[in-house]
PDB file of N, CA and C in Angstrom:
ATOM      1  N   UNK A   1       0.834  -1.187   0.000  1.00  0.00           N
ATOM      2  CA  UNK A   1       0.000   0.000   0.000  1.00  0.00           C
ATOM      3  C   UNK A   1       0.878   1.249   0.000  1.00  0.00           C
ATOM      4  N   UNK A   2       0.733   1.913  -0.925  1.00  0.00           N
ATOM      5  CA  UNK A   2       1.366   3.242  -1.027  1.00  0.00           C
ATOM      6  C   UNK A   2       0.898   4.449   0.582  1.00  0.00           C
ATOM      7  N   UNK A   3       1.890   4.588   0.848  1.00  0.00           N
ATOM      8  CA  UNK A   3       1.710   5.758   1.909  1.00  0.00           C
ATOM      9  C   UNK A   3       1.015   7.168   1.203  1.00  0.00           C
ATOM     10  N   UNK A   4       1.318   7.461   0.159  1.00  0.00           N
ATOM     11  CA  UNK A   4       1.488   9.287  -0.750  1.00  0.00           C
ATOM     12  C   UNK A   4       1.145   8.908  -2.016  1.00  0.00           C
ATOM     13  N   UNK A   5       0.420   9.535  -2.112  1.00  0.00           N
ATOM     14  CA  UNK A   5       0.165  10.179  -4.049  1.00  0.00           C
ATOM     15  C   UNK A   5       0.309  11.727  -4.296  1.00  0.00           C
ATOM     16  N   UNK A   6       0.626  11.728  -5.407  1.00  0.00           N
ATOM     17  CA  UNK A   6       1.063  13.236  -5.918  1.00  0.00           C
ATOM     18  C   UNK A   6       0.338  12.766  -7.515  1.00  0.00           C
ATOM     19  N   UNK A   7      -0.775  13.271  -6.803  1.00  0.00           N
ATOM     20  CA  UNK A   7      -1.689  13.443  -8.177  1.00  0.00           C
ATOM     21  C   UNK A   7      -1.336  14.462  -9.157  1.00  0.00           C
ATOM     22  N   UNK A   8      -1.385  14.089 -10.474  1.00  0.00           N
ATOM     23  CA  UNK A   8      -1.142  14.910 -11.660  1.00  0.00           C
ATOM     24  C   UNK A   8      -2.618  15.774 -11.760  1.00  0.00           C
ATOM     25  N   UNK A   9      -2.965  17.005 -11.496  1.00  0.00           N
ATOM     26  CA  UNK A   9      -4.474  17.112 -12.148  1.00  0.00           C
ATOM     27  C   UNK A   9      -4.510  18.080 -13.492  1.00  0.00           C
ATOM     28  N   UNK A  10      -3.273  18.069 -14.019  1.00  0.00           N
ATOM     29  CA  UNK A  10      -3.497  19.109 -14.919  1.00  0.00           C
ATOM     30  C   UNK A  10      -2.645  20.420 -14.850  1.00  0.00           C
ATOM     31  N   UNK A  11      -1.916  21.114 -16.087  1.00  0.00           N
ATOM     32  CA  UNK A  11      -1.998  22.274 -16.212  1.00  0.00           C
ATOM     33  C   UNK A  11      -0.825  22.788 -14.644  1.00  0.00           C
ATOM     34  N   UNK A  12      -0.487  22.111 -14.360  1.00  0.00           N
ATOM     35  CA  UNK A  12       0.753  22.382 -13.617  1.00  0.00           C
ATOM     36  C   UNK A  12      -0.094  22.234 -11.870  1.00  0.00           C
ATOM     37  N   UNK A  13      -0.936  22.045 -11.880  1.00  0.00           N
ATOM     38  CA  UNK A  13      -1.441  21.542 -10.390  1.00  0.00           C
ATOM     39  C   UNK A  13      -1.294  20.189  -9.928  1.00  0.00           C
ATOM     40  N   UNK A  14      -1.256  20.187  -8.818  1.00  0.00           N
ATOM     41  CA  UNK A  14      -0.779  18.530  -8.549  1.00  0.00           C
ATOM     42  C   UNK A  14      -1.527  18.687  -7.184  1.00  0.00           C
ATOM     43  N   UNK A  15      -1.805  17.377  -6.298  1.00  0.00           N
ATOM     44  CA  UNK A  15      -2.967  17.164  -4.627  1.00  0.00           C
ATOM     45  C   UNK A  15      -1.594  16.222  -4.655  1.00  0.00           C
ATOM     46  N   UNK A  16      -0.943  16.550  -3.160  1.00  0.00           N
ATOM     47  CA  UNK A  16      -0.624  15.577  -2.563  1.00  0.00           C
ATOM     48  C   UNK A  16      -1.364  15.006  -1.367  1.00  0.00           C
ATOM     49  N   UNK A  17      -1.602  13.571  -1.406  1.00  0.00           N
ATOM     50  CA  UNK A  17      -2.445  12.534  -0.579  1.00  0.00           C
ATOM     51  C   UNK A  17      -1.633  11.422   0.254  1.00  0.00           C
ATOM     52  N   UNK A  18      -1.764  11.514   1.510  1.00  0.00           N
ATOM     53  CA  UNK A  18      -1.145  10.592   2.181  1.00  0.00           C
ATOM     54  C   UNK A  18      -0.522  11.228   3.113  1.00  0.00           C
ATOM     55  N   UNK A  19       0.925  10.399   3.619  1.00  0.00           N
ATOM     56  CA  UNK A  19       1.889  11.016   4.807  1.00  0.00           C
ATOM     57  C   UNK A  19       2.992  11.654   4.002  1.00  0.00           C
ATOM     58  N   UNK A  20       3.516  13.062   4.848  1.00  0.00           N
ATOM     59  CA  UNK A  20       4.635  13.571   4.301  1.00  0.00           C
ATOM     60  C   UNK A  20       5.365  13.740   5.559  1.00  0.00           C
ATOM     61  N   UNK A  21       6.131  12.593   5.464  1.00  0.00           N
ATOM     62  CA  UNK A  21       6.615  12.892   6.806  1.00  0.00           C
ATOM     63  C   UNK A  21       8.323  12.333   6.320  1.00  0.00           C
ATOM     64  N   UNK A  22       9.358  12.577   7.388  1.00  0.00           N
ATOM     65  CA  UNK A  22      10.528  11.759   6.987  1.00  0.00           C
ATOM     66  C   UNK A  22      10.712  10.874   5.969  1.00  0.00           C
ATOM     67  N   UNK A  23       9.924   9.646   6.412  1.00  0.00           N
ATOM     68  CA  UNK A  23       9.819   8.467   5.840  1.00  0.00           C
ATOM     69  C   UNK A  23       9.579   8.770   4.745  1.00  0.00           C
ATOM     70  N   UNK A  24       8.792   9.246   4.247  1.00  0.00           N
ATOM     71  CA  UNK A  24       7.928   9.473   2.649  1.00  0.00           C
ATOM     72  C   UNK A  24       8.764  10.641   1.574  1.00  0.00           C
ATOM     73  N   UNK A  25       9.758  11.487   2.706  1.00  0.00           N
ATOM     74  CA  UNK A  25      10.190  13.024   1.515  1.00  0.00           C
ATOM     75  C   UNK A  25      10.645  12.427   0.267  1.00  0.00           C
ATOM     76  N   UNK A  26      11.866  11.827   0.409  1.00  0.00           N
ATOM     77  CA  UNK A  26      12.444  11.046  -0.434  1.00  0.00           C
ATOM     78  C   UNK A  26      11.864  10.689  -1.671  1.00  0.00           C
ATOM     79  N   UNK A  27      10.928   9.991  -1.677  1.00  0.00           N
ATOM     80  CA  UNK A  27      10.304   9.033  -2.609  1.00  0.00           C
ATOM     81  C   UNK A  27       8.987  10.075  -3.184  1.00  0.00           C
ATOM     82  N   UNK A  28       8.681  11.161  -2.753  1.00  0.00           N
ATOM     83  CA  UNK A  28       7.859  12.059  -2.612  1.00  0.00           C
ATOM     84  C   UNK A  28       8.514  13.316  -3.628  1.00  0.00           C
ATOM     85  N   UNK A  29       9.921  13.381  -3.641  1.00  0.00           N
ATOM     86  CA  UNK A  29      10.656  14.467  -4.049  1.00  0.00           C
ATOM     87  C   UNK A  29      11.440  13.455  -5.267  1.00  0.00           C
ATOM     88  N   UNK A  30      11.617  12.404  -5.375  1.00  0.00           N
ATOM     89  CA  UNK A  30      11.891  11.937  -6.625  1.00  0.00           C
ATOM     90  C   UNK A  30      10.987  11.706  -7.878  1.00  0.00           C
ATOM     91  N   UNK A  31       9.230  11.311  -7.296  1.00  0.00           N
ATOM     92  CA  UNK A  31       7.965  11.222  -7.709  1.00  0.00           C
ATOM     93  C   UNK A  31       7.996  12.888  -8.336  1.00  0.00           C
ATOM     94  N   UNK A  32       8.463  14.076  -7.534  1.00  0.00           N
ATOM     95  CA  UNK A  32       7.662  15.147  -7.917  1.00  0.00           C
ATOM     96  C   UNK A  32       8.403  15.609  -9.094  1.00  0.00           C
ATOM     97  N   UNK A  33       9.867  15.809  -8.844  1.00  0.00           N
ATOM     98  CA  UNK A  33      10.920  16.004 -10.020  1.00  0.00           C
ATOM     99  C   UNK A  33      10.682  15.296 -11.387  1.00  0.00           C
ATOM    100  N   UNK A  34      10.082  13.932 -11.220  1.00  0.00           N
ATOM    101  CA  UNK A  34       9.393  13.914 -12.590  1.00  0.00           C
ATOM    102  C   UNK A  34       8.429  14.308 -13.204  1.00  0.00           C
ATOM    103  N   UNK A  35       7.350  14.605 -12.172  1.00  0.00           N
ATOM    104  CA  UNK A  35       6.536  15.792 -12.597  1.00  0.00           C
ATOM    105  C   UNK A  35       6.344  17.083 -12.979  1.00  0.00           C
ATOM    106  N   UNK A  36       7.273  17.747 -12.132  1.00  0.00           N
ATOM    107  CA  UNK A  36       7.369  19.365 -12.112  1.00  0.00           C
ATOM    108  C   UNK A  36       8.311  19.693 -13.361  1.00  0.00           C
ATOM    109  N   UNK A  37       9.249  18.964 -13.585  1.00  0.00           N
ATOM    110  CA  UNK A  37      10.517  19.749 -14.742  1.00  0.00           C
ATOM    111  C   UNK A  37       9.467  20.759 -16.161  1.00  0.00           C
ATOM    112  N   UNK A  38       8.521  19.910 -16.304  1.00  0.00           N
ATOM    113  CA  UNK A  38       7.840  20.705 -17.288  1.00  0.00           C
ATOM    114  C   UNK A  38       7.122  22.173 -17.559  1.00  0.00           C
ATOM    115  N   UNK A  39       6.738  22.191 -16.451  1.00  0.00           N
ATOM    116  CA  UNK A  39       5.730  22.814 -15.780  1.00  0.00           C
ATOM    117  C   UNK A  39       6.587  24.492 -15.535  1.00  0.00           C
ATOM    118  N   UNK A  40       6.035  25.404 -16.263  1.00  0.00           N
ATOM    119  CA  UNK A  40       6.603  26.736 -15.109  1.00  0.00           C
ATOM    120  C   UNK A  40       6.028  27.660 -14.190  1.00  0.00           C
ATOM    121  N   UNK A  41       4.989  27.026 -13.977  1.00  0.00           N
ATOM    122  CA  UNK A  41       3.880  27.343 -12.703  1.00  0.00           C
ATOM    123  C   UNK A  41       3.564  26.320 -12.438  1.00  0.00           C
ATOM    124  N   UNK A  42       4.122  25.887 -11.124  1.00  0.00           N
ATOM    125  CA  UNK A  42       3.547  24.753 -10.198  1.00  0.00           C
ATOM    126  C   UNK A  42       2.610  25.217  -8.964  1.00  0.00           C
ATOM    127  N   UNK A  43       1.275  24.267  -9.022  1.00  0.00           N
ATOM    128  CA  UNK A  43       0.481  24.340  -7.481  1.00  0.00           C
ATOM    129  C   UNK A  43       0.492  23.672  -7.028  1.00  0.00           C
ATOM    130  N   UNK A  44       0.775  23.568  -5.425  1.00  0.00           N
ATOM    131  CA  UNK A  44       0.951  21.784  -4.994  1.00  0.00           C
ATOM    132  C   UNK A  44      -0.049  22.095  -4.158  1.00  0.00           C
ATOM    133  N   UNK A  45      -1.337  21.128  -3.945  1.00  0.00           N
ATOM    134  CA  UNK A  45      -2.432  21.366  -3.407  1.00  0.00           C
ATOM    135  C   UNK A  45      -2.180  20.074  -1.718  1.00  0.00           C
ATOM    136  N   UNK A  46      -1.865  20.757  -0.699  1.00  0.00           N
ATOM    137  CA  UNK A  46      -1.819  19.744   0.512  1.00  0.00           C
ATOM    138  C   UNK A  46      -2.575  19.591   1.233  1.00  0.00           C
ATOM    139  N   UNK A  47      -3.986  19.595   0.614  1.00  0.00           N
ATOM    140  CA  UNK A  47      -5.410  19.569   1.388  1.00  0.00           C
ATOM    141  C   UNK A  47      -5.306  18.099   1.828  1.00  0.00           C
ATOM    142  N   UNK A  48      -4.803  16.985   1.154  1.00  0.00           N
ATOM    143  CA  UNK A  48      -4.848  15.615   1.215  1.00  0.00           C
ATOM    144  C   UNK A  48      -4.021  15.022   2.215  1.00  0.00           C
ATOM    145  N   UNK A  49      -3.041  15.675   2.688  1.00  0.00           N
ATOM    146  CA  UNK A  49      -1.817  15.378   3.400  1.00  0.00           C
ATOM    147  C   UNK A  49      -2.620  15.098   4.917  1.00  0.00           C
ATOM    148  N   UNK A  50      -2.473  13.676   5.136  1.00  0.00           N
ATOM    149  CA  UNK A  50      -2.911  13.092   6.648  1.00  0.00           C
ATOM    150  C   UNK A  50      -2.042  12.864   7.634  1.00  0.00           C
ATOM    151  N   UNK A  51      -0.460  13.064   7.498  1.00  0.00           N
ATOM    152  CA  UNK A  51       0.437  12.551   8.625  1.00  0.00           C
ATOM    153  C   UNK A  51       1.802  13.645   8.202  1.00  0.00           C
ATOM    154  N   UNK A  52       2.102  14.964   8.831  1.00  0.00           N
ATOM    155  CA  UNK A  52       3.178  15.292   8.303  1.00  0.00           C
ATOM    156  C   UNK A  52       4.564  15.723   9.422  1.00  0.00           C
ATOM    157  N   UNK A  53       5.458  16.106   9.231  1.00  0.00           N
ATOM    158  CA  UNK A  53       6.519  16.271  10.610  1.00  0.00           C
ATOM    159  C   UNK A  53       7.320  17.228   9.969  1.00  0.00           C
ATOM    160  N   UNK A  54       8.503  17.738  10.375  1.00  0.00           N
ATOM    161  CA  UNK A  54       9.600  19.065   9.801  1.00  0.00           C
ATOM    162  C   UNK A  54       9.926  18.021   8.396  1.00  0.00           C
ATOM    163  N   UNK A  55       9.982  16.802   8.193  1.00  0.00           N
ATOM    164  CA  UNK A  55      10.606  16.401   7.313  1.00  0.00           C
ATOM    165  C   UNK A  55       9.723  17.243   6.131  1.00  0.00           C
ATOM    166  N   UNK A  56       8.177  17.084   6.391  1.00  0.00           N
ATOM    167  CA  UNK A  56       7.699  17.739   5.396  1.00  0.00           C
ATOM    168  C   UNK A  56       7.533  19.171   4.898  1.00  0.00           C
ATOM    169  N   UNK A  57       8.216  19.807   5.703  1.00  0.00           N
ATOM    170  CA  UNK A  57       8.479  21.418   6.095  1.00  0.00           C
ATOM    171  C   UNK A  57      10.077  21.202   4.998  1.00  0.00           C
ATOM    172  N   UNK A  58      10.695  20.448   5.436  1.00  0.00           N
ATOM    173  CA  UNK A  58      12.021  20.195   4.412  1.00  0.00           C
ATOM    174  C   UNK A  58      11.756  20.058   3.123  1.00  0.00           C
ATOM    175  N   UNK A  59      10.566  19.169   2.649  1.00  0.00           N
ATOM    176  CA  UNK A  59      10.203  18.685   1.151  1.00  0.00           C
ATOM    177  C   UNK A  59       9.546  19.911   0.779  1.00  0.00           C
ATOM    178  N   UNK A  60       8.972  21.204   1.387  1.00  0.00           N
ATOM    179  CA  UNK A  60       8.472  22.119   0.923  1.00  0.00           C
ATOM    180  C   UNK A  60       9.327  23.064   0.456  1.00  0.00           C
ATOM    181  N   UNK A  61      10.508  23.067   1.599  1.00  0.00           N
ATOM    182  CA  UNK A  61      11.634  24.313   1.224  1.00  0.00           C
ATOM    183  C   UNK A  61      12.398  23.466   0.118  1.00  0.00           C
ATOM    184  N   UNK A  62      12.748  22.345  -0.101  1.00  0.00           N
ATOM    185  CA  UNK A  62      13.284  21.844  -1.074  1.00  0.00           C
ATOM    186  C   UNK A  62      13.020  21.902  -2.564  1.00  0.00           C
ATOM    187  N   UNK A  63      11.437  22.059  -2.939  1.00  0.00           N
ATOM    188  CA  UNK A  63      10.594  22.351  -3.641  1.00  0.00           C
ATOM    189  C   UNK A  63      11.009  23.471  -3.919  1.00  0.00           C
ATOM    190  N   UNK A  64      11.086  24.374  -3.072  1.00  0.00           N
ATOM    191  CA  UNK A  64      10.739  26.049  -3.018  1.00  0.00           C
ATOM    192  C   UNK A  64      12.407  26.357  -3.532  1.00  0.00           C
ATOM    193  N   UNK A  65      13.695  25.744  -3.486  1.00  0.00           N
ATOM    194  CA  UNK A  65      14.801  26.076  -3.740  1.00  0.00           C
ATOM    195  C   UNK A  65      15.014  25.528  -5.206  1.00  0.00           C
ATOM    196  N   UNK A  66      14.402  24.579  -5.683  1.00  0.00           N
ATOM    197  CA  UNK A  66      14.462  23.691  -6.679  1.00  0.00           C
ATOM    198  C   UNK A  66      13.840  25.187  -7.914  1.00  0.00           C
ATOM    199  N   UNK A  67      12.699  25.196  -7.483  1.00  0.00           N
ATOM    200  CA  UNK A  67      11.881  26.148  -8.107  1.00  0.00           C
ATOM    201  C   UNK A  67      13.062  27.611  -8.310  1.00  0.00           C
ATOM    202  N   UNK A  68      13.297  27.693  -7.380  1.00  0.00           N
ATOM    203  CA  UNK A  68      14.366  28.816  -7.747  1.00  0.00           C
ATOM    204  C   UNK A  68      15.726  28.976  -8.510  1.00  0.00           C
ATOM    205  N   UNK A  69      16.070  27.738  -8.050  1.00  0.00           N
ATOM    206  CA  UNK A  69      17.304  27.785  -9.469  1.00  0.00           C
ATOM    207  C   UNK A  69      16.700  27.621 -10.506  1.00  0.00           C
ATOM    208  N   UNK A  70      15.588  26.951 -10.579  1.00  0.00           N
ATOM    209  CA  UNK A  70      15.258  26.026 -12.499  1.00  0.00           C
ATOM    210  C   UNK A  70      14.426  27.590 -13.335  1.00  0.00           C
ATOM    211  N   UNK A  71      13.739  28.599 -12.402  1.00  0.00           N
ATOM    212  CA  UNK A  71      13.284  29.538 -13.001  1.00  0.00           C
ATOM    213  C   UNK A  71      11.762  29.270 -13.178  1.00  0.00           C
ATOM    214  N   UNK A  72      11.654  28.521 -11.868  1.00  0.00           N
ATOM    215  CA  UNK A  72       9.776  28.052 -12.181  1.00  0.00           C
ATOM    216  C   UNK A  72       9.174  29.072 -10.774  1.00  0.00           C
ATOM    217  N   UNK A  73       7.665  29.201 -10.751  1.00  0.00           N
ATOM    218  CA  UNK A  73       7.206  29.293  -9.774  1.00  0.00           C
ATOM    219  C   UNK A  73       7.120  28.539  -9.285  1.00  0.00           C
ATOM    220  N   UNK A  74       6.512  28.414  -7.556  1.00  0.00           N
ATOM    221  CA  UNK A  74       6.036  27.365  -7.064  1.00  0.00           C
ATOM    222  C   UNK A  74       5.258  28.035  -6.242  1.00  0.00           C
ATOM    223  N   UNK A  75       3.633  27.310  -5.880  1.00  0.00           N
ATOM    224  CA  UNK A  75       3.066  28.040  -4.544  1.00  0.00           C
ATOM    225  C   UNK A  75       2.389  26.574  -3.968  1.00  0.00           C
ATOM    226  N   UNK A  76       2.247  26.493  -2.705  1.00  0.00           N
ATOM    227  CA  UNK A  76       1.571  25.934  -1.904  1.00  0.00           C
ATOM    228  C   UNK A  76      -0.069  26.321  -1.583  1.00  0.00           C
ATOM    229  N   UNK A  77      -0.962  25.565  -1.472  1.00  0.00           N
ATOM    230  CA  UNK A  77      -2.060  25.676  -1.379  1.00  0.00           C
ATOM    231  C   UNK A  77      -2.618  24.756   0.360  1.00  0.00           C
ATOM    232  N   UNK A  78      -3.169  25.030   1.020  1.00  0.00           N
ATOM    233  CA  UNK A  78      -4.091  24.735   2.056  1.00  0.00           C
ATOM    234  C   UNK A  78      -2.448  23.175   2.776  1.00  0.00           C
ATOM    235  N   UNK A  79      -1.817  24.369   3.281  1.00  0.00           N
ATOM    236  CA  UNK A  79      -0.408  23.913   3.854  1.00  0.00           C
ATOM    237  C   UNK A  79      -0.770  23.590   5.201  1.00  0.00           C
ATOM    238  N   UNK A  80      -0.886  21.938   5.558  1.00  0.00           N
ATOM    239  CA  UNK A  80      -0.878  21.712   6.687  1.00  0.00           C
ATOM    240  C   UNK A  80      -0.775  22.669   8.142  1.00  0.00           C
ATOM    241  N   UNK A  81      -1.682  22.844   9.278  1.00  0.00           N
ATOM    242  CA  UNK A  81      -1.194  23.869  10.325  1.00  0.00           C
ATOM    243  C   UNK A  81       0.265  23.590  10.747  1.00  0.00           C
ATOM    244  N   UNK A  82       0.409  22.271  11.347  1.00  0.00           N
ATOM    245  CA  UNK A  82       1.768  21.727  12.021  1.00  0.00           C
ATOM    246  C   UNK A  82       2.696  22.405  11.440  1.00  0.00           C
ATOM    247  N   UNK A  83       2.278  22.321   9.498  1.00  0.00           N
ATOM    248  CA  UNK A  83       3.942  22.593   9.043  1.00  0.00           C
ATOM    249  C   UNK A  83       3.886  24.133   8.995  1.00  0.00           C
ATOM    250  N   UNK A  84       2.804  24.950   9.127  1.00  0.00           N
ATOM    251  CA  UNK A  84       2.802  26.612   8.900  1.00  0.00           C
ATOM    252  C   UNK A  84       3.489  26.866  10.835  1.00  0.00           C
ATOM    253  N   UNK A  85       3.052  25.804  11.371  1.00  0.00           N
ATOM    254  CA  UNK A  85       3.259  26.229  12.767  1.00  0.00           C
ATOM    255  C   UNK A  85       4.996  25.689  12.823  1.00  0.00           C
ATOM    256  N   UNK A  86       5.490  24.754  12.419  1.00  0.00           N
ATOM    257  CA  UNK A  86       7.176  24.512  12.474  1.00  0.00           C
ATOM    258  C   UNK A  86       7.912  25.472  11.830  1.00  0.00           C
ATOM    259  N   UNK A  87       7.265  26.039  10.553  1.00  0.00           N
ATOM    260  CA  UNK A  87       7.622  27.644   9.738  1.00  0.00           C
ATOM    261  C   UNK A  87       8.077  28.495  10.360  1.00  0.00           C
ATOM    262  N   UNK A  88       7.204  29.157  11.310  1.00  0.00           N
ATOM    263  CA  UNK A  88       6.747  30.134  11.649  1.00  0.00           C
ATOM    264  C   UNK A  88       7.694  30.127  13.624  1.00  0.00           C
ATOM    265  N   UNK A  89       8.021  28.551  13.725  1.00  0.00           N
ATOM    266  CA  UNK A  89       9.087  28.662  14.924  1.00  0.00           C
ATOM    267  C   UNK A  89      10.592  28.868  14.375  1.00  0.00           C
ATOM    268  N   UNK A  90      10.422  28.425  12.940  1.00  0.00           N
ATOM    269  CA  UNK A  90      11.834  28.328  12.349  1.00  0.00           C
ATOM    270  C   UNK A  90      12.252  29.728  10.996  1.00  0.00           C
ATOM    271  N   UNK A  91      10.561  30.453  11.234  1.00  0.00           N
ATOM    272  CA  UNK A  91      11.311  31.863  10.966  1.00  0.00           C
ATOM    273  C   UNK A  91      11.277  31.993   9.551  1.00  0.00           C
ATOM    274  N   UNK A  92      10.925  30.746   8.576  1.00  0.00           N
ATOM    275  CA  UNK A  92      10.973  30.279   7.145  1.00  0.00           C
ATOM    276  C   UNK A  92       9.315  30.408   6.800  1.00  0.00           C
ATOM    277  N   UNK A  93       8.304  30.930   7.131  1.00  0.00           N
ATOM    278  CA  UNK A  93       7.357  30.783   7.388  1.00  0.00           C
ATOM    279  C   UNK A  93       6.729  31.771   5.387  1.00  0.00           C
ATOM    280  N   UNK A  94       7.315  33.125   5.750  1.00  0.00           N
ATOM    281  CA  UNK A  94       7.261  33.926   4.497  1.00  0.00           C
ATOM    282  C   UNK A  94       8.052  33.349   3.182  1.00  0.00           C
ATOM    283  N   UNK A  95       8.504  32.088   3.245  1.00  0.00           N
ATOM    284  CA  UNK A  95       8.946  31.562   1.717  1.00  0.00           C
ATOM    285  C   UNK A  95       7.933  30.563   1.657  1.00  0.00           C
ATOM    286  N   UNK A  96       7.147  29.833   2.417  1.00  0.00           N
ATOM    287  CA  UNK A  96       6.022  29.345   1.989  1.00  0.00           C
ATOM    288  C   UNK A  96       4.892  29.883   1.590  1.00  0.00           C
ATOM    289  N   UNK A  97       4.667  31.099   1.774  1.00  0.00           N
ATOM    290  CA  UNK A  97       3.382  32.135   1.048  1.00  0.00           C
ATOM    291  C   UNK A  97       3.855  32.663  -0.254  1.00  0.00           C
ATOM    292  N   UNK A  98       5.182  32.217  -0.866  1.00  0.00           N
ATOM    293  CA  UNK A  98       5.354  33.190  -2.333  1.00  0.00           C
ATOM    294  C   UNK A  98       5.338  32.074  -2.992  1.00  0.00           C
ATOM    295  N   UNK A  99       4.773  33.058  -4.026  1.00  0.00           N
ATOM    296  CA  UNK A  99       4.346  32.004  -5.728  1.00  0.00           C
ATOM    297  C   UNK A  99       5.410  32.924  -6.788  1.00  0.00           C
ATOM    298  N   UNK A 100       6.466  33.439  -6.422  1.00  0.00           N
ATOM    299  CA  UNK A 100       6.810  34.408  -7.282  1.00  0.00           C
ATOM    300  C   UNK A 100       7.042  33.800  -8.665  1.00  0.00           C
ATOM    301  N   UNK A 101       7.605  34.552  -9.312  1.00  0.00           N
ATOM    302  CA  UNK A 101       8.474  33.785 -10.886  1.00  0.00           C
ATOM    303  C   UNK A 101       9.769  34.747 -10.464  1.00  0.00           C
ATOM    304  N   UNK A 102      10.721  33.482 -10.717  1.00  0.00           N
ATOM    305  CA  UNK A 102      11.396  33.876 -10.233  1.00  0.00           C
ATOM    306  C   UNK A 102      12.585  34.687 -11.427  1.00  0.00           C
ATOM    307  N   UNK A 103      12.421  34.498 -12.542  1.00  0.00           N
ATOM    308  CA  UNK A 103      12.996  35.363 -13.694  1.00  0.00           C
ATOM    309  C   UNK A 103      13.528  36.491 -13.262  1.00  0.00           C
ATOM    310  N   UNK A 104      12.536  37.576 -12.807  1.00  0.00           N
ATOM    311  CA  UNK A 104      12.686  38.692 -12.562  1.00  0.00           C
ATOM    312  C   UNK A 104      13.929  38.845 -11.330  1.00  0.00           C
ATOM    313  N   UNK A 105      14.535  37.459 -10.570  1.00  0.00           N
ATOM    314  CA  UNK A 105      14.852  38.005  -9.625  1.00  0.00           C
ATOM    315  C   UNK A 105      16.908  37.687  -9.977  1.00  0.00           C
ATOM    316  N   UNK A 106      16.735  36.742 -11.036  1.00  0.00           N
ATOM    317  CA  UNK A 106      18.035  36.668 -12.155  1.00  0.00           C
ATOM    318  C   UNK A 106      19.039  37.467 -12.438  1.00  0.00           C
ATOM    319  N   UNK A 107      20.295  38.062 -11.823  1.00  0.00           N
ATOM    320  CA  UNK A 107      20.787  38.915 -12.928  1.00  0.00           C
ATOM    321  C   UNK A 107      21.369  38.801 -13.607  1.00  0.00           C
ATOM    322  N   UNK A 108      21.544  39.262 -15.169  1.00  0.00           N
ATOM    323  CA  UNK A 108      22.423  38.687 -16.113  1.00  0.00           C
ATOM    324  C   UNK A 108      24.159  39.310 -15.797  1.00  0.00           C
ATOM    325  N   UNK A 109      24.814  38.884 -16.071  1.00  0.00           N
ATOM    326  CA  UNK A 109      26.396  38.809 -15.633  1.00  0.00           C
ATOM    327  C   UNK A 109      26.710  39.941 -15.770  1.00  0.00           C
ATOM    328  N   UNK A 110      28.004  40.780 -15.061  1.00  0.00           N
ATOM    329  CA  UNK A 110      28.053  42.115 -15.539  1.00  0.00           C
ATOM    330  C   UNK A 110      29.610  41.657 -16.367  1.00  0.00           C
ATOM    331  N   UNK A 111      29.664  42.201 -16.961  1.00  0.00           N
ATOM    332  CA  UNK A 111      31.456  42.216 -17.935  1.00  0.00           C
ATOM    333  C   UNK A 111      32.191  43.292 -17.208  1.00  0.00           C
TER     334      UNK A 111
END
């Protein structure tokens, strides 16, 4: 029995379902990287998420750094309390509310 799904629904949205916890980032963040590379607006919808811990606070900022080198957005949607509440002790709380694009934030080289 699968612990997590990371539903495809389209158009760069995705529901993750199940536990995001330690155990699961891993296999959760290799699942998503084949999903997301395409995509340059990602929504990850965590209404589904039933079991989560800092590990999953890690798979979010991991997401959220990934997104920033590759030049994609990323935003979170209906983000577990626990993990807005481990955020928000660890001060990282305002990089889970941006959906930016991150293009604009690029600079090209100076000569």
């Amino acid at each position: 029995m699968r612990k997590f799904v990371l539903e495809d629904q389209g158009g760069g949205h995705f529901l993750l379902r199940g536990k995001m916890t330690f155990r699961y980032v891993g296999p959760i963040l290799r699942v998503s990287m084949e999903l997301f590379h395409e995509h340059p607006r990602i929504e990850v919808d965590l209404s589904g998420v039933t079991e989560t811990d800092s590990g999953g606070l890690a798979l979010l900022l991991e997401w959220f750094t990934w997104a920033n080198q590759n030049v994609h957005e990323i935003q979170f949607l209906n983000t577990p309390e626990k993990i807005d509440a481990i955020a928000k002790t660890t001060e990282v709380d305002h990089l889970l509310k941006r959906g930016e694009r991150w293009a604009g934030f690029i600079q090209a080289p100076t000569s």
